[in-house]
Protein backbone atom coordinates (compact mmCIF):
# COMPACT_ATOMS: atom_id res chain seq x y z
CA UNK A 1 -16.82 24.16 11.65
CA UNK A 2 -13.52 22.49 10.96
CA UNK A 3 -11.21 24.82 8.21
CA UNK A 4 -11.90 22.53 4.94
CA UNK A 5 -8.31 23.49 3.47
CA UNK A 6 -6.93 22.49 6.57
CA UNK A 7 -8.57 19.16 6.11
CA UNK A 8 -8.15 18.75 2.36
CA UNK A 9 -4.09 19.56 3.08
CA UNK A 10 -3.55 17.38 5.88
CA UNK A 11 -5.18 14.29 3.46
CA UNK A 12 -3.17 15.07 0.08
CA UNK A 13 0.20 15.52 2.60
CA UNK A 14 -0.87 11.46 4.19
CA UNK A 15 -1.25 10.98 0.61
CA UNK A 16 1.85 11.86 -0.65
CA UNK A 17 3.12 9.86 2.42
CA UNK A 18 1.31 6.55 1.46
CA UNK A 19 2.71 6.76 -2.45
CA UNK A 20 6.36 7.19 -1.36
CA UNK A 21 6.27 4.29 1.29
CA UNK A 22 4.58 2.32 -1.69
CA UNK A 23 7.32 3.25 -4.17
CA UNK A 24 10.18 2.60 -2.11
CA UNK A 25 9.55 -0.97 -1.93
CA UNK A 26 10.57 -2.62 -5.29
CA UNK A 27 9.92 -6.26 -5.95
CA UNK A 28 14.43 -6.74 -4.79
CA UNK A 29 13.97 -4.56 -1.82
CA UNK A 30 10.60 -6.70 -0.96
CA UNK A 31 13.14 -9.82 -1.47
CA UNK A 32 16.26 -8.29 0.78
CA UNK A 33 14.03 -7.55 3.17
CA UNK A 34 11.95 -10.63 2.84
CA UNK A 35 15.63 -12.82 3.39
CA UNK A 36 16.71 -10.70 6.47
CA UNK A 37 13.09 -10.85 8.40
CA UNK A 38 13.13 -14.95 7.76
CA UNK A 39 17.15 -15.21 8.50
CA UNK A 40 15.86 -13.04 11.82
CA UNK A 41 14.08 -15.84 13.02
CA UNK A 42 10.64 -13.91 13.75
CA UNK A 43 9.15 -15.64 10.38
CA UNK A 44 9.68 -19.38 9.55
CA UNK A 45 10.74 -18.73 5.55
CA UNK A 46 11.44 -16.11 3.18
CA UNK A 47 8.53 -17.54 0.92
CA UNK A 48 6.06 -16.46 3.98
CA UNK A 49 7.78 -13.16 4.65
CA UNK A 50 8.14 -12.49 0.66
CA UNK A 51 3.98 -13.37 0.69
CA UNK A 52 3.58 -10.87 4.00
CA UNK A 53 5.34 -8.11 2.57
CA UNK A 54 3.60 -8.17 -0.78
CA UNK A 55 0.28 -8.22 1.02
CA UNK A 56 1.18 -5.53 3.60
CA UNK A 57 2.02 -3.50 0.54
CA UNK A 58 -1.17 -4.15 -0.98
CA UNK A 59 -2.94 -2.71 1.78
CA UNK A 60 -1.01 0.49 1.67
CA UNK A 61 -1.29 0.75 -2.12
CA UNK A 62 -5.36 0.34 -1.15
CA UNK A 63 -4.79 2.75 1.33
CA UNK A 64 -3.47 5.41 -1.04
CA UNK A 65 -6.21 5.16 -3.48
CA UNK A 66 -8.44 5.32 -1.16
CA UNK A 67 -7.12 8.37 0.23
CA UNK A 68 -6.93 9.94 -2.81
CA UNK A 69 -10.55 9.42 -3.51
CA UNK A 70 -11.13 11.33 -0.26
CA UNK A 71 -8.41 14.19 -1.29
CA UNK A 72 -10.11 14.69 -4.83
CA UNK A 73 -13.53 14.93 -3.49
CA UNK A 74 -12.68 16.80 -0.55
CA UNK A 75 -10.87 19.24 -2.95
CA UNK A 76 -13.76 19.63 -5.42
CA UNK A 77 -16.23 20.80 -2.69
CA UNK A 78 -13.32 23.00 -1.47
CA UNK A 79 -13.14 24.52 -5.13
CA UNK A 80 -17.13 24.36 -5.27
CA UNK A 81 -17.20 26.59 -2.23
CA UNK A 82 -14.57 29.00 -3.61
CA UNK A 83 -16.48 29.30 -6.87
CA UNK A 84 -13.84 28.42 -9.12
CA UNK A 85 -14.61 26.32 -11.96
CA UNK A 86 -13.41 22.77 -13.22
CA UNK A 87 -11.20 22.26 -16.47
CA UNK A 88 -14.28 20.73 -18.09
CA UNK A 89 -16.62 23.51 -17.07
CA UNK A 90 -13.59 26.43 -19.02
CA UNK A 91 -13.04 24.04 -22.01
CA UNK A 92 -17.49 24.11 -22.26
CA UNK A 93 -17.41 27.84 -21.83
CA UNK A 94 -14.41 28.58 -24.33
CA UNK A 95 -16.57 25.81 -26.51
CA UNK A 96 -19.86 28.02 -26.38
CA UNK A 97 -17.60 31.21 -26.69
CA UNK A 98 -16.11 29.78 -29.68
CA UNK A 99 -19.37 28.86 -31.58
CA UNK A 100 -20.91 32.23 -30.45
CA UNK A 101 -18.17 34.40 -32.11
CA UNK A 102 -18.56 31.80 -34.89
CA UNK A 103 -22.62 32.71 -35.18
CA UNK A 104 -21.53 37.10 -35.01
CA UNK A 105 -18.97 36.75 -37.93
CA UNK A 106 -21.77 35.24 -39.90
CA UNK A 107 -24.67 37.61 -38.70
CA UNK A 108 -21.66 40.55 -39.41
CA UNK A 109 -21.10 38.48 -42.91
CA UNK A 110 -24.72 38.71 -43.79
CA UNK A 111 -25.47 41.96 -42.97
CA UNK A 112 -22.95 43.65 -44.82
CA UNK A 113 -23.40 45.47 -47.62
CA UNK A 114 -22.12 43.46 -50.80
């Protein structure tokens, strides 16, 4: 069987990947570049290039969610199979801790002699 933190850290690393290609390209670097690939000859106008781009980049912003879907489940079973515990499952516990400390000061309260 295949290391699952092997796994889990090779798809968060592509992640990380995916989200800094995605970032780098601002709406005037999508333009520069749009200009120089049409003034290059290999697309007929900027419009078409500008319209390329922006889709290309849609596909990698698709990519990275879709990757990151994969990462946070993959991670969860990882966690699952470590036996930790999710954020929701300590702020429950510390909940039900709370309220039973709550319920002993009153039993104490009660019980005392006045």
């Amino acid at each position: 069987m295949a290391d699952p933190a092997s796994g889990s850290r090779a798809l968060v690393s592509e992640l990380a990947l995916a989200a800094v290609g995605v970032a780098a390209l601002s709406a005037d670097r999508i333009d520069a570049l749009a200009e120089a690939i049409a003034s290059g000859g290999k697309i007929a106008s900027v419009d078409e290039a500008r319209e390329l781009l922006r889709d290309e980049i849609e596909r990698w912003r698709e990519e990275a969610a879709r990757v990151s879907g994969q990462a946070t489940t993959r991670l969860s079973v990882l966690a699952r199979e470590l036996g930790l515990i999710t954020r929701e499952e300590a702020d429950e516990l510390e909940l039900r801790v709370a309220q039973l400390e709550h319920r002993l000061q009153l039993l104490e309260r009660d019980s005392d002699p006045a």
